[in-house]
Every structure is written in C-alpha cells, then in structure tokens.
Protein backbone atom coordinates (compact mmCIF):
# COMPACT_ATOMS: atom_id res chain seq x y z
CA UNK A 1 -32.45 -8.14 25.23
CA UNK A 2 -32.55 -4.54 23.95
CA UNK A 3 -30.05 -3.13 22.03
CA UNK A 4 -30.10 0.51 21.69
CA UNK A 5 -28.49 2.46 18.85
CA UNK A 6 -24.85 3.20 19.58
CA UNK A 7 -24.22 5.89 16.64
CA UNK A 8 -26.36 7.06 14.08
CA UNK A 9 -24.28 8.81 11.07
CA UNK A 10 -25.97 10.42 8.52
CA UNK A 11 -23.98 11.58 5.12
CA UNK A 12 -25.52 14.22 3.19
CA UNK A 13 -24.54 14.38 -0.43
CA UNK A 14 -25.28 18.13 -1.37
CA UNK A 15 -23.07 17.91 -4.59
CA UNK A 16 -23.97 16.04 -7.28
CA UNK A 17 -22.74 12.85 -8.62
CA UNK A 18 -18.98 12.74 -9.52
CA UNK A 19 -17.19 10.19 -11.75
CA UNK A 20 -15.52 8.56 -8.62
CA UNK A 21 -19.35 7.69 -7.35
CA UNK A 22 -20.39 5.68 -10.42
CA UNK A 23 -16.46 3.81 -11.33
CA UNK A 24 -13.70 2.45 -10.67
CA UNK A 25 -10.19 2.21 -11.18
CA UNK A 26 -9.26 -1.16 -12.96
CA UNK A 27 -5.92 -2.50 -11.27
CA UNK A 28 -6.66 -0.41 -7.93
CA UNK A 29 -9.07 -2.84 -5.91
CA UNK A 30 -9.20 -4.69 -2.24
CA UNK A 31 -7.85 -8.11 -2.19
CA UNK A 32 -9.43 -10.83 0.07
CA UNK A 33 -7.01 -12.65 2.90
CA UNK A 34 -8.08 -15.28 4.89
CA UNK A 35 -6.74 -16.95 8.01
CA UNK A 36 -7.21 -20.01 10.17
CA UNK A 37 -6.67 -19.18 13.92
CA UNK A 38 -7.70 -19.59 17.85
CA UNK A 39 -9.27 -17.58 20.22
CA UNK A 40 -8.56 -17.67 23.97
CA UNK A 41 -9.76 -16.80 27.00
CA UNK A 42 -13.50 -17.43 26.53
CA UNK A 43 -15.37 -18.51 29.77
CA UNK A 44 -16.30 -22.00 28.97
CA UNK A 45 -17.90 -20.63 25.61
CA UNK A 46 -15.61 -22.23 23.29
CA UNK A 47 -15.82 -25.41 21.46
CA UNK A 48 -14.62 -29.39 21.76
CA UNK A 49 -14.33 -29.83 18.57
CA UNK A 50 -11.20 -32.50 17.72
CA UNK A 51 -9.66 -29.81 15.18
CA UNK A 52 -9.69 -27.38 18.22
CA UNK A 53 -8.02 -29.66 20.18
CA UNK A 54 -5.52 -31.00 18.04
CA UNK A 55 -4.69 -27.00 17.14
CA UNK A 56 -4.12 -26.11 20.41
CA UNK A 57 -1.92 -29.38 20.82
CA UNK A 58 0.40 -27.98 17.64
CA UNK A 59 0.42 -24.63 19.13
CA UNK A 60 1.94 -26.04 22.51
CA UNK A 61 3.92 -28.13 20.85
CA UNK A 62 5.73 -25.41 18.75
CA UNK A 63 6.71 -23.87 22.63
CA UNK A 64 7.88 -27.41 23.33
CA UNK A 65 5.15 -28.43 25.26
CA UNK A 66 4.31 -32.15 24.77
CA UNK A 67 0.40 -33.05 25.73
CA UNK A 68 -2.25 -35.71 23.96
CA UNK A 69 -4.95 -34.05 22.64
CA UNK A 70 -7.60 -36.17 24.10
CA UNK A 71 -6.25 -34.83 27.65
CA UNK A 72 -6.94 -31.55 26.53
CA UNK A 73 -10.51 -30.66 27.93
CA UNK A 74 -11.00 -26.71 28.08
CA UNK A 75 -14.19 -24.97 27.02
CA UNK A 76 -11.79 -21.42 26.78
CA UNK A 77 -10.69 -21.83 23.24
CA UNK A 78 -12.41 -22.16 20.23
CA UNK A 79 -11.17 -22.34 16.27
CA UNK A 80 -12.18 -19.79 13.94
CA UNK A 81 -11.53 -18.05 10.65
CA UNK A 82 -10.07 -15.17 10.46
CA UNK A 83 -11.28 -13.10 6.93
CA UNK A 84 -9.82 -9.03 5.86
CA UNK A 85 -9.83 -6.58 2.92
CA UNK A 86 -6.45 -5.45 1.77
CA UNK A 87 -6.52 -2.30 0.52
CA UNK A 88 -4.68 -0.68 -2.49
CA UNK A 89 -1.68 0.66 -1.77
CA UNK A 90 -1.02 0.35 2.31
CA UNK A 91 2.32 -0.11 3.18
CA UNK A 92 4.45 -2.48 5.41
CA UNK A 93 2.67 -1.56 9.42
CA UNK A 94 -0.20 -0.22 8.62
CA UNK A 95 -3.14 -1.84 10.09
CA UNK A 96 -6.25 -3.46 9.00
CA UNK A 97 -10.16 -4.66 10.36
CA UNK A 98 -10.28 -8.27 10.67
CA UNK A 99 -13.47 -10.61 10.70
CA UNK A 100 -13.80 -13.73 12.99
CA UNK A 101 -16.27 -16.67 12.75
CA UNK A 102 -16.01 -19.26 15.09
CA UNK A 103 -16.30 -22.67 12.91
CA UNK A 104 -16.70 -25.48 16.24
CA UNK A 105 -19.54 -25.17 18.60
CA UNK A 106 -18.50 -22.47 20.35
CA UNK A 107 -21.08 -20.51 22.10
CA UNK A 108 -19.23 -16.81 21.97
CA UNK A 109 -16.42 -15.21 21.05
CA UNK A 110 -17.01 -11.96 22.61
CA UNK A 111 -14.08 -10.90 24.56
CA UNK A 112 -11.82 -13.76 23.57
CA UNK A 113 -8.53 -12.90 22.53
CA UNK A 114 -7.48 -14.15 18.75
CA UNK A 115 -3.79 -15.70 19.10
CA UNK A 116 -0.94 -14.62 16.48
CA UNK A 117 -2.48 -16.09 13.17
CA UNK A 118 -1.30 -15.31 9.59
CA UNK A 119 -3.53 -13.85 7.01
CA UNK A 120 -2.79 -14.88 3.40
CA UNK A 121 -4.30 -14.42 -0.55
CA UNK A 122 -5.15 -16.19 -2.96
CA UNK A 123 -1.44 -16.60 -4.02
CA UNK A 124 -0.57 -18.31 -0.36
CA UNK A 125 1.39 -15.22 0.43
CA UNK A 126 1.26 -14.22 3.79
CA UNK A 127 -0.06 -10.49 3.47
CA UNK A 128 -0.84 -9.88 7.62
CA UNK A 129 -0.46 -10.91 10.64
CA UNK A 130 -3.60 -10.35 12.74
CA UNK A 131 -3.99 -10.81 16.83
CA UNK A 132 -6.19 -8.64 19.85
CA UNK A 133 -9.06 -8.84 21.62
CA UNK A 134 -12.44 -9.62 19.47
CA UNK A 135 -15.82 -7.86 20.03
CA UNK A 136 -18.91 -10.07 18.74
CA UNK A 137 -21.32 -8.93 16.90
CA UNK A 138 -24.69 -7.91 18.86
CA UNK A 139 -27.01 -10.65 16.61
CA UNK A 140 -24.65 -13.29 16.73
CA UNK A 141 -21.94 -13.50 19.14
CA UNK A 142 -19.96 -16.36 17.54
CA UNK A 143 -18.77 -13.89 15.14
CA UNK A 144 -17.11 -10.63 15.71
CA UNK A 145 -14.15 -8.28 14.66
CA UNK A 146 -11.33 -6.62 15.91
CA UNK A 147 -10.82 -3.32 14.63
CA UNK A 148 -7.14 -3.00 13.24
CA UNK A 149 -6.40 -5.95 14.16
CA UNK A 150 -4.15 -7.20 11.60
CA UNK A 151 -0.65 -5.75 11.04
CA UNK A 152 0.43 -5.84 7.21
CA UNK A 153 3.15 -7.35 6.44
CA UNK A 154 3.78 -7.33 2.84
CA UNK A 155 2.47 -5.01 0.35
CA UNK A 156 0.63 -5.71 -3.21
CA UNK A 157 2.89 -3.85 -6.03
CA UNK A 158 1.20 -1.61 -7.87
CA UNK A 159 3.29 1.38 -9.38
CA UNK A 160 0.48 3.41 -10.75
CA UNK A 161 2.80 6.56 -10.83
CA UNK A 162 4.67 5.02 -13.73
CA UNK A 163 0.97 4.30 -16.03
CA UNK A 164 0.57 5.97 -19.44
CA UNK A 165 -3.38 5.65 -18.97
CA UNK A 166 -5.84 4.45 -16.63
CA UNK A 167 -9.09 2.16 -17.29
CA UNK A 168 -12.19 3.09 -15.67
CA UNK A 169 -14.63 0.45 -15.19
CA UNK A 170 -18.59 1.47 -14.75
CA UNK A 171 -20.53 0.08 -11.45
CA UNK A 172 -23.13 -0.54 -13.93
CA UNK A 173 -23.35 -1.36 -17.28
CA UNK A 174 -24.41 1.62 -19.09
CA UNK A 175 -24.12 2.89 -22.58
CA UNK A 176 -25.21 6.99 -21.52
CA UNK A 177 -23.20 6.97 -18.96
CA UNK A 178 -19.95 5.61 -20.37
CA UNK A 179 -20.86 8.16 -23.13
CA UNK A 180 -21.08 10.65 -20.70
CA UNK A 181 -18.02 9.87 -19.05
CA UNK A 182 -16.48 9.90 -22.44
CA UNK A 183 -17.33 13.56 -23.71
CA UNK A 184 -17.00 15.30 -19.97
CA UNK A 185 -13.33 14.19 -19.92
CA UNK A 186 -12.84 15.01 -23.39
CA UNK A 187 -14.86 18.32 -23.22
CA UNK A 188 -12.69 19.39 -19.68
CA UNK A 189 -9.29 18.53 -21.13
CA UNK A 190 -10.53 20.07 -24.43
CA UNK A 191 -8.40 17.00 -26.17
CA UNK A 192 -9.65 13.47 -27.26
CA UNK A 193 -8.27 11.27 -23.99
CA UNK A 194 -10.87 9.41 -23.08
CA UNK A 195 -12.62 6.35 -25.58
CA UNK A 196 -15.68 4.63 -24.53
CA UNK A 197 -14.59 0.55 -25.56
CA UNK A 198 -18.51 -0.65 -23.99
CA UNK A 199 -20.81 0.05 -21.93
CA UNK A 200 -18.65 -0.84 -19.28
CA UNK A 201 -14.96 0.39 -19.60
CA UNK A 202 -13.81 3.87 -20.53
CA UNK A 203 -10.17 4.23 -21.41
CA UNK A 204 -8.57 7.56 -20.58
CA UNK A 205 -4.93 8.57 -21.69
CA UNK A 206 -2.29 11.15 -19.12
CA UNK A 207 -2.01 14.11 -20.41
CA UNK A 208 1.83 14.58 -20.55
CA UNK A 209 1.62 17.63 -18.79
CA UNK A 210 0.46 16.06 -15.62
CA UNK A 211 1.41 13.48 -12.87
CA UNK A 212 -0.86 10.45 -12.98
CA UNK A 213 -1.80 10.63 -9.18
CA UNK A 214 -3.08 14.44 -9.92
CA UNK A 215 -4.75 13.48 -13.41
CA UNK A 216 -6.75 10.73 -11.22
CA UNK A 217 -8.20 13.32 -9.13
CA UNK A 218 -9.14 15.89 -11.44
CA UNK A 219 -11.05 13.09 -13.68
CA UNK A 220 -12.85 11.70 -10.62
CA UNK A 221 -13.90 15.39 -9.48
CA UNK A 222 -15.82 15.98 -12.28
CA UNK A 223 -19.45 15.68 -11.95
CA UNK A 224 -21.69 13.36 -14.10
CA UNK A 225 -25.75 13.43 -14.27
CA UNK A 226 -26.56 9.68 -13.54
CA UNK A 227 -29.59 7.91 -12.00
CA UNK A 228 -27.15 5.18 -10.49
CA UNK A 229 -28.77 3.53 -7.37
CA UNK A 230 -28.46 4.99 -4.63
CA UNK A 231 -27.20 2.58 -0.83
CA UNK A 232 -28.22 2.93 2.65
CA UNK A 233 -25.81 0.58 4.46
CA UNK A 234 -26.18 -0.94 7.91
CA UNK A 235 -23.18 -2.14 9.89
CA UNK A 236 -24.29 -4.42 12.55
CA UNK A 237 -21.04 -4.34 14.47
CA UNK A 238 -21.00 -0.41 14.85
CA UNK A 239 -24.39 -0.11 14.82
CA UNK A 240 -24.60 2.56 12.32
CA UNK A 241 -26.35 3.91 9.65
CA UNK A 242 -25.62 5.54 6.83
CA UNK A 243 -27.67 6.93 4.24
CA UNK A 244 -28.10 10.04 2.20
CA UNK A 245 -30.96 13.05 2.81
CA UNK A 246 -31.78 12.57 -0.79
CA UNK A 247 -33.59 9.16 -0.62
CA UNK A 248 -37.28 9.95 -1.05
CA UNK A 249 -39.98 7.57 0.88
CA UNK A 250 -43.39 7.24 -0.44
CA UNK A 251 -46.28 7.41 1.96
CA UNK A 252 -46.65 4.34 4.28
CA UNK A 253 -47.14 3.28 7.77
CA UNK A 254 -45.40 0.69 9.65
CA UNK A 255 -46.64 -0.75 12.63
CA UNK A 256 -44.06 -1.75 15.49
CA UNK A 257 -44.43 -3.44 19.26
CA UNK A 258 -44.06 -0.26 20.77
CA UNK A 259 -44.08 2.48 18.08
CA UNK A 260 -45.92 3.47 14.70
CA UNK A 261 -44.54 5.55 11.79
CA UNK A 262 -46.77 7.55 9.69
CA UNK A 263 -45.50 8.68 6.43
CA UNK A 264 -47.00 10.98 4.00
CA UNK A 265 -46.11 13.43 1.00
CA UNK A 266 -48.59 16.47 1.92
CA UNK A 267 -48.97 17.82 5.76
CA UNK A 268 -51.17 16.20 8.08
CA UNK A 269 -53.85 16.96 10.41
CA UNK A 270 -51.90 18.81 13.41
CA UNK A 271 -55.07 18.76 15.64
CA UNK A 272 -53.53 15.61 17.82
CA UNK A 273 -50.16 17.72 18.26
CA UNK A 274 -52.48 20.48 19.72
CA UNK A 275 -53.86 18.59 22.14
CA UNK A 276 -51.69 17.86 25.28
CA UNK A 277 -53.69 14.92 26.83
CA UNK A 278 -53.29 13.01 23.32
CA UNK A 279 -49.92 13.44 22.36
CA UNK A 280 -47.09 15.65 23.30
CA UNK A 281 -45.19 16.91 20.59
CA UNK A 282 -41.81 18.11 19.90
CA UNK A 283 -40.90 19.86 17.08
CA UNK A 284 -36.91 19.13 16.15
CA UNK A 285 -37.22 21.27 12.96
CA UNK A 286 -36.96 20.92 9.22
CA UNK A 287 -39.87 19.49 9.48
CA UNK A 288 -40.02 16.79 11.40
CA UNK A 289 -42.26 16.39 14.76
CA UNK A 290 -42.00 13.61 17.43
CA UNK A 291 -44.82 12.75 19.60
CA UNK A 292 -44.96 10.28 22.70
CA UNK A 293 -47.58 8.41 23.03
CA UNK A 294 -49.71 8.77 26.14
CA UNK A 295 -53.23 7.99 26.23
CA UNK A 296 -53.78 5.24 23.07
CA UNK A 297 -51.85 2.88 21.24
CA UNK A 298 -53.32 3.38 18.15
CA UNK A 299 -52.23 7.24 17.75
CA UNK A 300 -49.12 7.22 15.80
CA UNK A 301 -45.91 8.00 18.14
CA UNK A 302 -43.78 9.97 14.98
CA UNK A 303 -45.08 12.07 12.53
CA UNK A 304 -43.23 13.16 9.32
CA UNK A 305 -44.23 16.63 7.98
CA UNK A 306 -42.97 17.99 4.90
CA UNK A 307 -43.86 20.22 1.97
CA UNK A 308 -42.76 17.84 -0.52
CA UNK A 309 -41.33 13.99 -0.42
CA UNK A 310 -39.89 12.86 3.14
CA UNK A 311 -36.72 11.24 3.13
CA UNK A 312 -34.66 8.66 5.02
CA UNK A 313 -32.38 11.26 6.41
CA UNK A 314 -35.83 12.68 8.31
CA UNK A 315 -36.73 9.13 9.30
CA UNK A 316 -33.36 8.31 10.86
CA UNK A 317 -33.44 11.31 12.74
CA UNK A 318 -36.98 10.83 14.09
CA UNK A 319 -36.20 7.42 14.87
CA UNK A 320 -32.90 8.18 16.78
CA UNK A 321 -35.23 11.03 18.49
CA UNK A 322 -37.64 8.61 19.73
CA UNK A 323 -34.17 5.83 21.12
CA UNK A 324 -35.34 2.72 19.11
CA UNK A 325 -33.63 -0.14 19.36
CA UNK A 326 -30.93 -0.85 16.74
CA UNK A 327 -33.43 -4.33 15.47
CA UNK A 328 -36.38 -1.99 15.28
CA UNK A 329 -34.79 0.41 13.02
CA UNK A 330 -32.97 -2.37 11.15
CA UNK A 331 -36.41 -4.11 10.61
CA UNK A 332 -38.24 -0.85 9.39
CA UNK A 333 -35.85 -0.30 7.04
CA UNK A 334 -35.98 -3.35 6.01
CA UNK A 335 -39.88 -3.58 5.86
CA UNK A 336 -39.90 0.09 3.97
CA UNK A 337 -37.48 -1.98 1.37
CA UNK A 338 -39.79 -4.76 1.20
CA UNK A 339 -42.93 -2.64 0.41
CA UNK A 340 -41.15 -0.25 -2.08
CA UNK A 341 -41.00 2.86 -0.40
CA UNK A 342 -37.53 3.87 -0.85
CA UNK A 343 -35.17 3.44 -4.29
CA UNK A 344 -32.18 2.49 -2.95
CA UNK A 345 -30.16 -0.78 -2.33
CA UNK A 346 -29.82 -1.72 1.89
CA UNK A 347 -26.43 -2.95 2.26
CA UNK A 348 -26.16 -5.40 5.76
CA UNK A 349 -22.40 -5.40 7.29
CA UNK A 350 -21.52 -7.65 9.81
C-alpha cells in the first residue's frame, strides 16, 4: 500500500541561535502519565486476551451488569495503554494528545473508540481523563493517537511568578557555551546575574526591577553563537516533516524503486534538461529543478542545483514536488543519515 505525504512543513530558522534553543528551564518540564484502558468498536480486530475479557467484565459490572467472562466472546474490544505529556503550567480543561498501544493481539485500533480511562503520574495522582475516537498510525495500526484526547483534570503547582532566580540547564554539556551564556546575560543586564556552576547549569538572579515571567523572556531572546546539533524530526502519525533550510547535504546519490536523487555541491551538466525526449524539466526556483523520467531508468528523476551546499529544505521540496510516498522520503532520509551526508540528529515520532 502507498502512502502519500499528507503535509510537508518546513521551518526556516533565519535568526540565529537564541538561549531558549540550546536550555532549559530547571523546574518547568513535561511530566509523563500513563493509563490502562479499552477500546471499542473495532470490527473483529480486537483481541481475546483473558485480561481483555475480564476488563470488560469489571466495566459491566460497575453499570450493574452481571456476565462470566468466559461467555464473553467479542473480537470489538481490545486492551491498551494509554501514554501523554503533561505540560508545564496547563490548567484544569485544557486538553492534551494521547498515545495508544494495544497490548493483546489485537489486529487494529484504527477507528476504535478509547472508553473513559484515567491518566495518572508517577505519584498515582490522577492528572487526566482521556476518551474519543483513535486514529492508528500508518506503519502500525495497533497503535495510534487521539489528538486532544485527554481532558486535564488536575494541575502540577508550580508558582514560578513568586522565584527569586531561575536555573538554566544546557542541552549539552558545554563549558563555552555555559560561559557564553554567562557573560551575554551579564553583559545585557550590565550587572553580575548570571554564574556559570558547570558546564551544565547557569544560575541567573531577577533583577528586582522586573517580573519573573518578563525577565524569562528577555534572557531566552538573546542570541548565542553555538554549534549545537541541529534535528530534523519525522512524525509518523501526521506525516510531517520538519527540518530547517540550514542543514547542508554533501554530494550523494540515492537510488530508489521508482526514483533517483542526485546531489552535488557545484552545478551540473544541464544538457539532459535541454533535451525534451530525455527528461522534462521544471524549474521551481531557488535553485532547484525536477525532471520526470521518460525514456531511461537510469537518468536521474531530481536534480539539485546550487551555487554552494544544497540543503534539506531543497530536498524536501523536490521530493514533495515529485509526490513520494511518505516511506520513501522517510527511508532517504534515513539512508542520507546513515551515509553521513547531513549533521543533524533524525528524530522518529510515532
């Protein structure tokens, strides 16, 4: 089966790196919750398992409905866990993405609808209350998500309004940059607030003059030279994309069933875009040309121009030109990790 790209999204960064790119906030984080529950309404996808079974007997039960659970014989439910990120600082009705994986033998989950099931920390504390109809996942249909599907319920206290200072903890452990963090606050605020403790944690002080919500976001505004990593992340269950235009990619060519990419740093021969019973190309601009294959397989069907460097953002466009599947773009990007032509870490959501 072939699954096209839904939504392509690409986010330039034209501004450079800020101190809210390369830290974070200690105290201010996502907590995990997790959930057992049961889906409905599958046709004859769901599971047998015994823990199924003697689920749905408890949940009948609790509407006084009295029934062995060896009578119970329906292939419509299934038992999963349910799995969220709490965020810092949402309030009593927001709502929340939820995660299901069916943990029986249930086929798919796709369309089933996930019954009332609580959602609680690490504390036991019930944090949400999630329920609604799940989508699966395109690569494996016995898990899926609902987006906001999970009501919360109780909130995490956190008064950050009332803090005398803030910690700032590094994404990675670096001496220059907690250095640099160190003088830029110092040198903006033209006062000593901010003390490097390692390579790792900065310590910054609230100027008395200022709330601690607007403090934050001037510190995290200012920019800060770094060679931190940069991501492209993948989210299987939107099919998207997301990357910056400022990841370079090395010349390489990758070979696919039905397509070939041909990557290189200075411009190529244009002859084959000249002539019409080879190739016909279309130019899409800044540098980037898409050709169709019509008379050999072995002619490349996208070719990269550019003066200097291409990047990803020029590949993902080319790509989404030429309506590969989402697996074929997944898998190049993949493959173009493997063989080290891009410096950046690929992040897989599911």
């Amino acid at each position: 089966m072939k699954y096209l790209l839904s939504l392509l999204i690409i986010i330039n960064f034209l501004h450079a790196q800020t101190i809210k790119d390369i830290t974070t906030i200690v105290g201010i984080r996502d907590n995990q919750l997790l959930g057992y529950g049961l889906v409905a309404g599958l046709a004859g996808s769901g599971d047998k398992s015994k823990f199924t079974m003697q689920s749905l007997q408890n949940l009948l039960r609790n509407s006084y409905i009295k029934i062995p659970a060896q009578a119970i014989k329906s292939k419509n439910i299934a038992a999963v866990m349910v799995t969220a990120e709490l965020p810092p600082f949402v309030r009593q009705g927001d709502t929340i993405r939820v995660k299901i994986s069916a943990i029986g033998d249930a086929k798919s989950i796709n369309h089933g609808v996930l019954l009332l099931t609580q959602l609680k920390g690490v504390n036991g504390k019930v944090y949400a209350i999630a329920q609604g109809s799940i989508t699966a996942n395109i690569d494996n249909l016995t898990t899926g998500y609902i987006p906001a599907g999970a009501s919360i319920e109780n909130e995490v206290n956190f008064a950050l309004n009332k803090q005398k200072a803030i910690t700032l903890s590094l994404i990675r452990n670096s001496a220059k940059d907690a250095y640099m963090i160190e003088t830029k606050i110092n040198k903006n605020f033209k006062k000593k607030l901010a003390t490097a403790l390692d390579t790792k944690t900065v310590f910054v002080k609230k100027p008395k003059d200022l709330s601690m919500i607007h403090f934050i976001a001037l510190v995290q505004a200012l920019d800060i030279n770094t060679n931190l990593r940069k991501r492209i992340i993948i989210d299987m269950s939107k099919g998207t994309v997301i990357a910056g235009n400022n990841i370079l990619i090395k010349p390489v060519t990758i070979a696919g069933s039905n397509f070939t990419l041909k990557i290189g740093k200075s411009p190529l021969d244009d002859k084959n875009w000249k002539n019409p019973a080879v190739n016909k190309g279309v130019d899409i601009g800044d540098d980037v040309k898409i050709g169709v294959n019509v008379q050999k397989i072995d002619f490349t069907n996208a070719l990269i121009h550019s003066k200097q460097a291409p990047t990803l953002s020029d590949l993902m466009r080319a790509m989404k030109t030429m309506k590969l599947s989402i697996k074929e773009i997944i898998s190049t990007i993949r493959n173009l990790k493997e063989l080290g032509a891009i410096n950046a870490d690929l992040v897989i959501r599911r």
